[in-house]
Protein backbone atom coordinates (compact mmCIF):
# COMPACT_ATOMS: atom_id res chain seq x y z
CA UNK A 1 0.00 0.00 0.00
CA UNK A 2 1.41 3.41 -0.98
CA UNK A 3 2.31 5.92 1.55
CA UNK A 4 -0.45 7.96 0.10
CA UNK A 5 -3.15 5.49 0.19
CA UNK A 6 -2.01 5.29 3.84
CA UNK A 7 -2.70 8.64 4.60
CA UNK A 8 -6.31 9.12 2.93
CA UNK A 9 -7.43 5.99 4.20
CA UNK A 10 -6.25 7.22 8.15
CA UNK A 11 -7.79 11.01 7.43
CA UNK A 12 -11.09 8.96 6.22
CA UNK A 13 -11.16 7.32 9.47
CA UNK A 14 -10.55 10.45 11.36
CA UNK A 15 -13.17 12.36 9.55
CA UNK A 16 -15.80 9.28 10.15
CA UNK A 17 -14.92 9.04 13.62
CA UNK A 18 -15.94 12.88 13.72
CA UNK A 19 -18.98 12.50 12.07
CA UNK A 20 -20.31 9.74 14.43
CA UNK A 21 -19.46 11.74 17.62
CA UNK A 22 -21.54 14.88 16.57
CA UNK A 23 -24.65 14.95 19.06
CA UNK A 24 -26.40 16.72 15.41
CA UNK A 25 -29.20 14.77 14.48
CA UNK A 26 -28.73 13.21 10.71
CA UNK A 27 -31.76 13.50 8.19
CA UNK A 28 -32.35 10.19 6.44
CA UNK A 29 -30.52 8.80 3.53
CA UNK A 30 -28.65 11.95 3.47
CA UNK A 31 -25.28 11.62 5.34
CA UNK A 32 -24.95 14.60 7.43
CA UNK A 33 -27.51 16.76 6.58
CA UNK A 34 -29.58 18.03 9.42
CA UNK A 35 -33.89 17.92 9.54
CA UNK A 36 -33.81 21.54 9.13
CA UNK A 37 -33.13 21.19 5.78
CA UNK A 38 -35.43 18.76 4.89
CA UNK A 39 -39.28 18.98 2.64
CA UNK A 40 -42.11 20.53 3.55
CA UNK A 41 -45.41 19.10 2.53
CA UNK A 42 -48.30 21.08 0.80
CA UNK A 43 -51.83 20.30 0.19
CA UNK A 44 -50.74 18.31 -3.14
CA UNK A 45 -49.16 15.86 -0.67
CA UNK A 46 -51.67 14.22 0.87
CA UNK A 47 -53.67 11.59 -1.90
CA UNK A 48 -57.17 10.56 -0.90
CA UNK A 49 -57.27 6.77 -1.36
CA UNK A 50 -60.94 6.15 -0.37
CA UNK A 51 -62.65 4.94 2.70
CA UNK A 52 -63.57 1.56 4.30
CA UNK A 53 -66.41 0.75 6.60
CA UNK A 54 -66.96 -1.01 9.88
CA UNK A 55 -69.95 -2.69 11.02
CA UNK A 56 -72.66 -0.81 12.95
CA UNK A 57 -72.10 -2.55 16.21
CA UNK A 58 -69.30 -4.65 18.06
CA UNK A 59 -71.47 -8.18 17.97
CA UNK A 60 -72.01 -7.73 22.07
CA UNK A 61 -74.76 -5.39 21.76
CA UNK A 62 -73.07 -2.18 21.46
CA UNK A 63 -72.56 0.43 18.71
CA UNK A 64 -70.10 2.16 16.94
CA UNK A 65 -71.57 4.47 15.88
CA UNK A 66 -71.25 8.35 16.67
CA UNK A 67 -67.37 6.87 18.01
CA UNK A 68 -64.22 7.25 16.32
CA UNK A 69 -63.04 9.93 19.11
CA UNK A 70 -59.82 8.28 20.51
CA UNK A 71 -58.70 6.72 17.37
CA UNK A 72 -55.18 4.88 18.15
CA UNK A 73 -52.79 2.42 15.88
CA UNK A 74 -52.31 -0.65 16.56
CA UNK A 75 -49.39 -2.91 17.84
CA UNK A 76 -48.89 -4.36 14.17
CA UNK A 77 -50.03 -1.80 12.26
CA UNK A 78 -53.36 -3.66 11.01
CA UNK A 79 -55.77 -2.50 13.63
CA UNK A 80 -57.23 0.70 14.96
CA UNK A 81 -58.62 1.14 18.35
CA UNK A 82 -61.81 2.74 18.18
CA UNK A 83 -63.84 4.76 20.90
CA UNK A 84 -67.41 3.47 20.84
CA UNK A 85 -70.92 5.63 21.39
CA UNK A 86 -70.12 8.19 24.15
CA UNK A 87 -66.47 7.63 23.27
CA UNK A 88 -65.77 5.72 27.13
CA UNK A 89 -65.23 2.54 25.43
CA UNK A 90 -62.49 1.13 23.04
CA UNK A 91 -62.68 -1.22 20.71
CA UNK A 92 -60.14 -3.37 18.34
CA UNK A 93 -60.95 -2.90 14.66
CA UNK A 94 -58.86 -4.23 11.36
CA UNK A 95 -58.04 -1.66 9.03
CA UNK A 96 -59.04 -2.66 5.67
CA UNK A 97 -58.48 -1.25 2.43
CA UNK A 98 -60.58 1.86 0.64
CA UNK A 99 -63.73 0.15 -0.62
CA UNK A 100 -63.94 -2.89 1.68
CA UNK A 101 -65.06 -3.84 5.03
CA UNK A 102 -63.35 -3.96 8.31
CA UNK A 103 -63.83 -6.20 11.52
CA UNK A 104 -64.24 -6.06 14.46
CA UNK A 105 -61.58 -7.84 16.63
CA UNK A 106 -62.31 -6.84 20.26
CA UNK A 107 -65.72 -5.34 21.31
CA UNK A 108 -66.19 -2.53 23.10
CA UNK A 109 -64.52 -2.19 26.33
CA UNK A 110 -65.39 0.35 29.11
CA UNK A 111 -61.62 1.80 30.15
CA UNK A 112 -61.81 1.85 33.94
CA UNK A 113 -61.35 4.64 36.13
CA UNK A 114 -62.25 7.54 34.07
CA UNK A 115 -63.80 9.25 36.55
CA UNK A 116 -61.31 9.59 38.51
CA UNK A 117 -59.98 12.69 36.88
CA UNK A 118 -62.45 14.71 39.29
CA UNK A 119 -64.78 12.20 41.27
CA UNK A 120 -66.75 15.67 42.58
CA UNK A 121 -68.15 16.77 38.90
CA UNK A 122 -70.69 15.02 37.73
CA UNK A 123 -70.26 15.39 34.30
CA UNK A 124 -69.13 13.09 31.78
CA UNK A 125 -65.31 12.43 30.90
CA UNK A 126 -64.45 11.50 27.76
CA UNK A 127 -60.99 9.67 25.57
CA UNK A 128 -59.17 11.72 23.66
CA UNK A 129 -56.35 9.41 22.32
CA UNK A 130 -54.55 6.60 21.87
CA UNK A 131 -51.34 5.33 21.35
CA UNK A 132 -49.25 2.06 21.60
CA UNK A 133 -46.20 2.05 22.56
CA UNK A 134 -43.67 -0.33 23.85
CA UNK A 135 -46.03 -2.89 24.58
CA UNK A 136 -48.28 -1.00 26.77
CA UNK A 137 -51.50 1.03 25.62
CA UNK A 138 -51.48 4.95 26.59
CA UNK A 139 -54.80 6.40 26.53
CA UNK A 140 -55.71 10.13 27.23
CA UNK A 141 -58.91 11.09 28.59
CA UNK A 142 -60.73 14.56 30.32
CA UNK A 143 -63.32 15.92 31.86
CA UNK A 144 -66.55 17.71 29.39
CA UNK A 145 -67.13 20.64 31.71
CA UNK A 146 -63.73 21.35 33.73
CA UNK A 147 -65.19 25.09 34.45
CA UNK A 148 -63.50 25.00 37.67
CA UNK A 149 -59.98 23.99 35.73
CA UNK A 150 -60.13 21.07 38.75
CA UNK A 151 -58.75 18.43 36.68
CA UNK A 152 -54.70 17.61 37.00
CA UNK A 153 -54.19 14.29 35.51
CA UNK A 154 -54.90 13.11 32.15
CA UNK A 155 -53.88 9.95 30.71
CA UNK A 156 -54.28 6.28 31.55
CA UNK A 157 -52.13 3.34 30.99
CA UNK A 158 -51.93 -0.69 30.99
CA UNK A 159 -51.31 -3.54 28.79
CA UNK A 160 -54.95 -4.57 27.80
CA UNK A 161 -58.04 -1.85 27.68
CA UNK A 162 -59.82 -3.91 30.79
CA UNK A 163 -56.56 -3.71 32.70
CA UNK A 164 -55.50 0.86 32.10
CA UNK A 165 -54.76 2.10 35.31
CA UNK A 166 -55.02 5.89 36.09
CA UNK A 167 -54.97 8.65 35.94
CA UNK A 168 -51.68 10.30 35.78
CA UNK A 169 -50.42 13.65 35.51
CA UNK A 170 -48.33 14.72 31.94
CA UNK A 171 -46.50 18.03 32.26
CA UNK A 172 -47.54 21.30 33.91
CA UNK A 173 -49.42 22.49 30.94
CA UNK A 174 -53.51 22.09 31.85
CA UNK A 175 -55.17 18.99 31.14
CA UNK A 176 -56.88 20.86 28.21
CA UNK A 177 -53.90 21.22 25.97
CA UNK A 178 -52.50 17.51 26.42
CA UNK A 179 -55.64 15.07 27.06
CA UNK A 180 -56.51 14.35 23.28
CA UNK A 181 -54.89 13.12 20.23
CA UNK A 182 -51.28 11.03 20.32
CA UNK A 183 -48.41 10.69 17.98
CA UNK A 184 -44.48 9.48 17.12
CA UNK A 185 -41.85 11.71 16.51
CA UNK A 186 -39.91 10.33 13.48
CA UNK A 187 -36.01 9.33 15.03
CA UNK A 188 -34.36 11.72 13.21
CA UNK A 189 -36.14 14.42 15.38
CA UNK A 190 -36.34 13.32 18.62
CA UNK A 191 -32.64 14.59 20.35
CA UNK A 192 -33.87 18.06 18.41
CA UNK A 193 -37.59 18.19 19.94
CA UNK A 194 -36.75 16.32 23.59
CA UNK A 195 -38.43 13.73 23.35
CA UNK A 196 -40.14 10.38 21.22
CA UNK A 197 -43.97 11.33 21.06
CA UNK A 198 -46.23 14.21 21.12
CA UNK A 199 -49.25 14.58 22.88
CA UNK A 200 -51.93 17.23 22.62
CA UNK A 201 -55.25 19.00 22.39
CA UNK A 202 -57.36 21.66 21.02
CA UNK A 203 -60.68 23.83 21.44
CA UNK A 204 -62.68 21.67 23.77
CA UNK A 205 -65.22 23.48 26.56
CA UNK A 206 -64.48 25.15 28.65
CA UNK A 207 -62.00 26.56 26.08
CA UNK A 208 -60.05 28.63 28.76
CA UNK A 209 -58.68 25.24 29.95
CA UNK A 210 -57.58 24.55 26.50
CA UNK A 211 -56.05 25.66 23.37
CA UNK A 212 -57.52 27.90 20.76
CA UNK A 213 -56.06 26.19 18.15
CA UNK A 214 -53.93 23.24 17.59
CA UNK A 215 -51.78 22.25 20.39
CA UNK A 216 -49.31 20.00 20.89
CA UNK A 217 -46.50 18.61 23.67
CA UNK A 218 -43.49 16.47 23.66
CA UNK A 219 -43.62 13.45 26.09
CA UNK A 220 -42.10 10.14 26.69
CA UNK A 221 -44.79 7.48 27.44
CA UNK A 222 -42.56 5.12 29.00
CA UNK A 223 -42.63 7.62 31.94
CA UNK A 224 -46.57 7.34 31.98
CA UNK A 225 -47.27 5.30 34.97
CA UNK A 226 -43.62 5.05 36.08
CA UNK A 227 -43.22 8.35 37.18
CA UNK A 228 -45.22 10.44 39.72
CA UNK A 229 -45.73 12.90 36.68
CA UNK A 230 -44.25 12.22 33.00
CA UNK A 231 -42.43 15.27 31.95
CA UNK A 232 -43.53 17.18 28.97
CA UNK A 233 -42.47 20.63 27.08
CA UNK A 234 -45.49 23.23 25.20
CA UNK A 235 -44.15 23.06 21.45
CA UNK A 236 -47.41 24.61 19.41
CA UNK A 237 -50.29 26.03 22.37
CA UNK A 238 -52.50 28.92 22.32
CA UNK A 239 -54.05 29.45 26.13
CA UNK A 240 -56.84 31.55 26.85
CA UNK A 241 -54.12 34.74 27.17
CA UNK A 242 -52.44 34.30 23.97
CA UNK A 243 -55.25 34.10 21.33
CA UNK A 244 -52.84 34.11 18.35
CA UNK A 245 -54.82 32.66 15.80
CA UNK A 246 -58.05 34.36 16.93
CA UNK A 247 -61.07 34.78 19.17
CA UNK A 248 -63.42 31.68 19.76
CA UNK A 249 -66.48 34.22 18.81
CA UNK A 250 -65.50 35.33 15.63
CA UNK A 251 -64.98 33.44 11.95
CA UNK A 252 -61.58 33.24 10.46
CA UNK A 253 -59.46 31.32 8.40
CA UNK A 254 -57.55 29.76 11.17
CA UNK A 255 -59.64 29.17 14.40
CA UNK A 256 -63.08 29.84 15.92
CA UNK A 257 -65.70 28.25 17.83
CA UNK A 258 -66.65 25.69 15.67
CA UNK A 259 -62.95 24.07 15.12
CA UNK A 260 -62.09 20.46 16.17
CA UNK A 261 -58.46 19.27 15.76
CA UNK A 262 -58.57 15.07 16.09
CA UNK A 263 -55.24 14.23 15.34
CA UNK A 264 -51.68 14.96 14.41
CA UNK A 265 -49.27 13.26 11.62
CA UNK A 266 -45.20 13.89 11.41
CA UNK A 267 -43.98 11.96 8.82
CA UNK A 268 -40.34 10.68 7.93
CA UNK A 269 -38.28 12.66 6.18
CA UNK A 270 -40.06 16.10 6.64
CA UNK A 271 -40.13 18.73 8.39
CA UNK A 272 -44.08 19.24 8.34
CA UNK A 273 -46.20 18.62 11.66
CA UNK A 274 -49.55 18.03 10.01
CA UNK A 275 -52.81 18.66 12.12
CA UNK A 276 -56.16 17.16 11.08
CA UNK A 277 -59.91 18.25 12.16
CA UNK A 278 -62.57 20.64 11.27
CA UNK A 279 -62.83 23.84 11.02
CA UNK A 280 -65.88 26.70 9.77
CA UNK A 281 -64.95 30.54 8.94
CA UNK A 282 -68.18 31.36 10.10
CA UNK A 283 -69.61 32.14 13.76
CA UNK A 284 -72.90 32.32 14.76
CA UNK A 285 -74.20 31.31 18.73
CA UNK A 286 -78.06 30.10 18.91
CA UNK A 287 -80.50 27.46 17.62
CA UNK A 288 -79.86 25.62 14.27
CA UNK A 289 -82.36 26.42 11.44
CA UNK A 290 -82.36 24.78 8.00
CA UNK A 291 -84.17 27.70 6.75
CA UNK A 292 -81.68 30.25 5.59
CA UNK A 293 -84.04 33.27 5.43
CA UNK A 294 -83.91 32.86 9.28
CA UNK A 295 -80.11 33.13 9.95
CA UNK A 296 -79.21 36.28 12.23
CA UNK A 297 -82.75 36.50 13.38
CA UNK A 298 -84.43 36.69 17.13
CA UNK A 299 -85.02 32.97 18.37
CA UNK A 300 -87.80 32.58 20.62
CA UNK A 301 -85.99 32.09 23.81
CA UNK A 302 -83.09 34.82 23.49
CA UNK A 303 -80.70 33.78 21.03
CA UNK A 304 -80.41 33.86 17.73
CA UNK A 305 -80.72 31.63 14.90
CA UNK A 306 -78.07 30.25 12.81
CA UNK A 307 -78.52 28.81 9.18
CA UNK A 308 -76.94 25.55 9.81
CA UNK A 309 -77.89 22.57 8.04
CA UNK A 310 -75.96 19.93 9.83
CA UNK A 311 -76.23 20.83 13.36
CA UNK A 312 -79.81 22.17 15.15
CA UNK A 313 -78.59 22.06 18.69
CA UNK A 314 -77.84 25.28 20.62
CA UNK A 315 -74.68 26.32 20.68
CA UNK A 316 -72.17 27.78 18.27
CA UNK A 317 -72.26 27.64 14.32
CA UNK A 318 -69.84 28.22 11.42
CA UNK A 319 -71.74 26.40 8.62
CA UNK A 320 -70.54 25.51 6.10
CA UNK A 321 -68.01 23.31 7.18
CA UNK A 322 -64.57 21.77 5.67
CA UNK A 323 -62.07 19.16 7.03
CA UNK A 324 -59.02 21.07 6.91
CA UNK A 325 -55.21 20.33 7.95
CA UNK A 326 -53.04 22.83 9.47
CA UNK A 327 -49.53 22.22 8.64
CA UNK A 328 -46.85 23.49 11.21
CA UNK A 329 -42.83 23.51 10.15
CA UNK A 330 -41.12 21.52 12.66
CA UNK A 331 -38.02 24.29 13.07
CA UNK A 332 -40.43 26.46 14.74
CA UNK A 333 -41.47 23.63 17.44
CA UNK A 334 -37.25 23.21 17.85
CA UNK A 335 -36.94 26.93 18.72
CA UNK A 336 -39.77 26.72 20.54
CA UNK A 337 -38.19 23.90 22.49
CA UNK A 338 -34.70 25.38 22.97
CA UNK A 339 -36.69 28.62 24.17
CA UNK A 340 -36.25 31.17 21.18
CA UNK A 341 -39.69 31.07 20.41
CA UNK A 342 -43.24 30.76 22.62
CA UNK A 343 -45.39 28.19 22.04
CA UNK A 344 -48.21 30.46 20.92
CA UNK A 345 -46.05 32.49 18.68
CA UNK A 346 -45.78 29.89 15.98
CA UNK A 347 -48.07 29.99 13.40
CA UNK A 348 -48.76 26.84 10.41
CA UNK A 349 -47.36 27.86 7.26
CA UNK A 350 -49.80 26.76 5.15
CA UNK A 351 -53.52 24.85 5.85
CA UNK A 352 -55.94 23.10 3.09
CA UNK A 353 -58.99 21.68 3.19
CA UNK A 354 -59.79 18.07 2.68
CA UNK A 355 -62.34 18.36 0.27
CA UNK A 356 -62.68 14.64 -0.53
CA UNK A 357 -64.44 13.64 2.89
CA UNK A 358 -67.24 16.05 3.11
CA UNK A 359 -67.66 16.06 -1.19
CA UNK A 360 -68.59 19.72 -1.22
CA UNK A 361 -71.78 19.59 0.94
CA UNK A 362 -70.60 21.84 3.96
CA UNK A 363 -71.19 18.72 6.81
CA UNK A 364 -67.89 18.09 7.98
CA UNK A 365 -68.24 15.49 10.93
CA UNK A 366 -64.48 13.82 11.30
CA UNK A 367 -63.97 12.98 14.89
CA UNK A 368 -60.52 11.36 15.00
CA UNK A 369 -57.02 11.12 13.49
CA UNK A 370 -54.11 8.74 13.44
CA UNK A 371 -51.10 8.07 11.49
CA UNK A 372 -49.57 4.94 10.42
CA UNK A 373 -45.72 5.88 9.59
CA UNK A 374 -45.11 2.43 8.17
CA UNK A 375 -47.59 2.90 5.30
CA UNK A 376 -47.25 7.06 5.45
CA UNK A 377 -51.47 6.98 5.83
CA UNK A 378 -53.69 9.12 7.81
CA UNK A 379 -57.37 7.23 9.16
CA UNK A 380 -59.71 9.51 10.08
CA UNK A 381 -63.18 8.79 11.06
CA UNK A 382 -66.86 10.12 10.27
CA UNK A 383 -68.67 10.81 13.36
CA UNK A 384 -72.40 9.64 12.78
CA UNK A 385 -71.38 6.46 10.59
CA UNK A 386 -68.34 3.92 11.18
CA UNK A 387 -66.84 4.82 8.14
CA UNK A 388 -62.56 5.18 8.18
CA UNK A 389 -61.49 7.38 5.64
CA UNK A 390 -57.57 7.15 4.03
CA UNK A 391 -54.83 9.33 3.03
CA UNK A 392 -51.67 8.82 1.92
CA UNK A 393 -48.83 11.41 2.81
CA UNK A 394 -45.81 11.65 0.08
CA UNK A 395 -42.15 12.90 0.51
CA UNK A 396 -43.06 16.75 0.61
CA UNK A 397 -41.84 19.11 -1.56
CA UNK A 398 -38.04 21.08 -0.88
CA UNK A 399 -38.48 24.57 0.59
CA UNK A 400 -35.48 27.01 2.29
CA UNK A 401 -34.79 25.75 6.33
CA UNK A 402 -36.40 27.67 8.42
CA UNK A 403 -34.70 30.24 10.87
């Protein structure tokens, strides 16, 4: 071997050892490049593949319907826990593909102890997520009407859905900005965000307890259950004091009353932090009329009413409605994290609707949202039928790193 070959070959070596002692997190297939740089993804990215159906009820008497809440992966990849009617149940479903009919694997199965997050208040409590993960099942869960912000604890643990135990407490954040949807952090992120999963929740009542807007926290579920509290950091949050993306009684493009966030999607090899729900530009608190002519008018008993088509109840309005994603750029949750930014100062960089579920009519009714990183798909469910609708998420599309 030539004295020159010698010396390449040992400054090689050198620079490899280098490379595998920086603490920098690597972006995949691309030797040394760091996340920052990597794709965003735009509303071209996500391709509507159909929807599959489940059957009305679980085969012991109870139904599915009005469920699809807490919708969790999972441990293979080939099911989908399920939150049955009045979303205090889970079930096991398969997934199947668009145009065919899933199973049901497990029936519905009452997770114990709910009420424990405030035995005093006599109103319901509800799931909000789900998520397997090392061979235990994480489930989230909170109170309907936490007016007196009483609630501490939010999420439930155990190996079967007979067998969660909880509550327990996740962060320092309220219960109203953690308690709902679940998802991974891809690998390449984690050492940059502080963490393996995210955990969060948006726009449920009373909103002061929780976000206006999408919200979202890095946790580590191992340390659900194991630790007195499970340590979490804000990375996207808007609390009742820092309305950034606007008031809950007025319409807008990005938040209002009548938006629902049910789940959140990061996907390999991006940089985009995709949130999935509902959302209606309008605003409009009263009873629900299908008669247009009606709409602003003097209701009978004080309020007004509000031309909504889908929804009669009393309450608030924003008809028509889309499903709509709001896509965040995963820099901004890093500076958030290393404290160069506030959680309520980052906005999405883009948002589009998903026009595919709803097919133009206005009635947007998803519930839940999960994502499958193995197959790159998003499931989200209908609310008043068990129907599971699919999307597949590509590569993204390069844009400059943010700062």
């Amino acid at each position: 071997m030539s004295q020159l070959l010698k010396v390449c070959l040992a400054v090689a070596a050198v620079t490899w050892s280098l490379a595998g002692a920086s603490p920098r997190a690597q972006a995949p297939g691309v030797p040394g490049a760091s996340p920052a740089s990597l794709p965003l993804i735009q509303g071209g990215g996500m391709r509507y593949l159909g929807a599959f159906t489940l059957p009305p009820d679980d085969g012991a008497g109870a139904t599915i319907r009005y469920g699809g809440n807490a919708l969790g992966l999972g441990p293979d990849g080939t099911t989908l826990y399920y939150s049955c009617l009045y979303n205090v149940h889970l079930a096991v479903v398969s997934i199947a593909e668009p145009g065919q009919r899933g199973r049901i694997l497990e029936p519905c199965i009452e997770v114990p102890n709910l009420a424990a997050l405030d035995p005093s208040d006599p109103n319901a409590k509800m799931l909000g997520g789900a998520l397997w993960w090392n061979n235990r099942l994480i489930t989230s869960a909170y109170a309907t009407y936490d007016a007196g912000h009483n609630v501490s604890k939010s999420h439930f643990v155990g190996t079967t859905v007979a067998g969660i135990k909880g509550p327990f407490q996740v962060g320092n954040d309220r219960p109203g900005m953690v308690a709902g949807y679940m998802g991974v952090i891809p690998e390449e992120w984690r050492a940059l965000l502080g963490g393996p999963a995210l955990t969060g929740q948006c726009c449920i009542s009373i909103i002061s307890r929780s976000s206006y807007g999408p919200s979202v926290s890095v946790f580590d579920p191992d340390e659900v259950g194991t630790k007195k509290k499970a340590a979490s950091k804000m990375l996207v949050g808007y609390p009742d004091e820092h309305q950034t993306l606007g008031p809950y009684d007025f319409g807008n493009d990005l938040f209002s009353s009548v938006t629902m966030v049910g789940g959140v999607a990061f996907p390999q090899g991006t940089r985009s932090v995709l949130f999935i729900g509902r959302h209606g530009t309008g605003y409009c608190y009263g009873e629900g009329t299908t008669d247009p002519k009606k709409h602003l008018t003097p209701h009978p008993l004080g309020t007004d009413w509000c031309y909504d088509p889908t929804v009669e109840d009393k309450g608030p309005h924003g008809f028509p409605y889309r499903h709509m994603v709001w896509a965040y750029d995963a820099n901004d949750l890093v500076a958030v994290k290393n404290g160069r930014k506030a959680p309520w100062s980052v906005k999405p960089y883009a948002t589009w609707t998903l026009t595919e579920m709803s097919g133009g009519t206005g009635d947007a009714q998803m519930r839940g949202a999960v994502y499958d990183p193995a197959k790159r798909r998003v499931y989200v469910t209908a609310s008043r039928e068990p129907v599971v609708h699919v999307y597949e998420i590509g590569p993204g599309e390069p844009s400059p790193a943010a700062r």
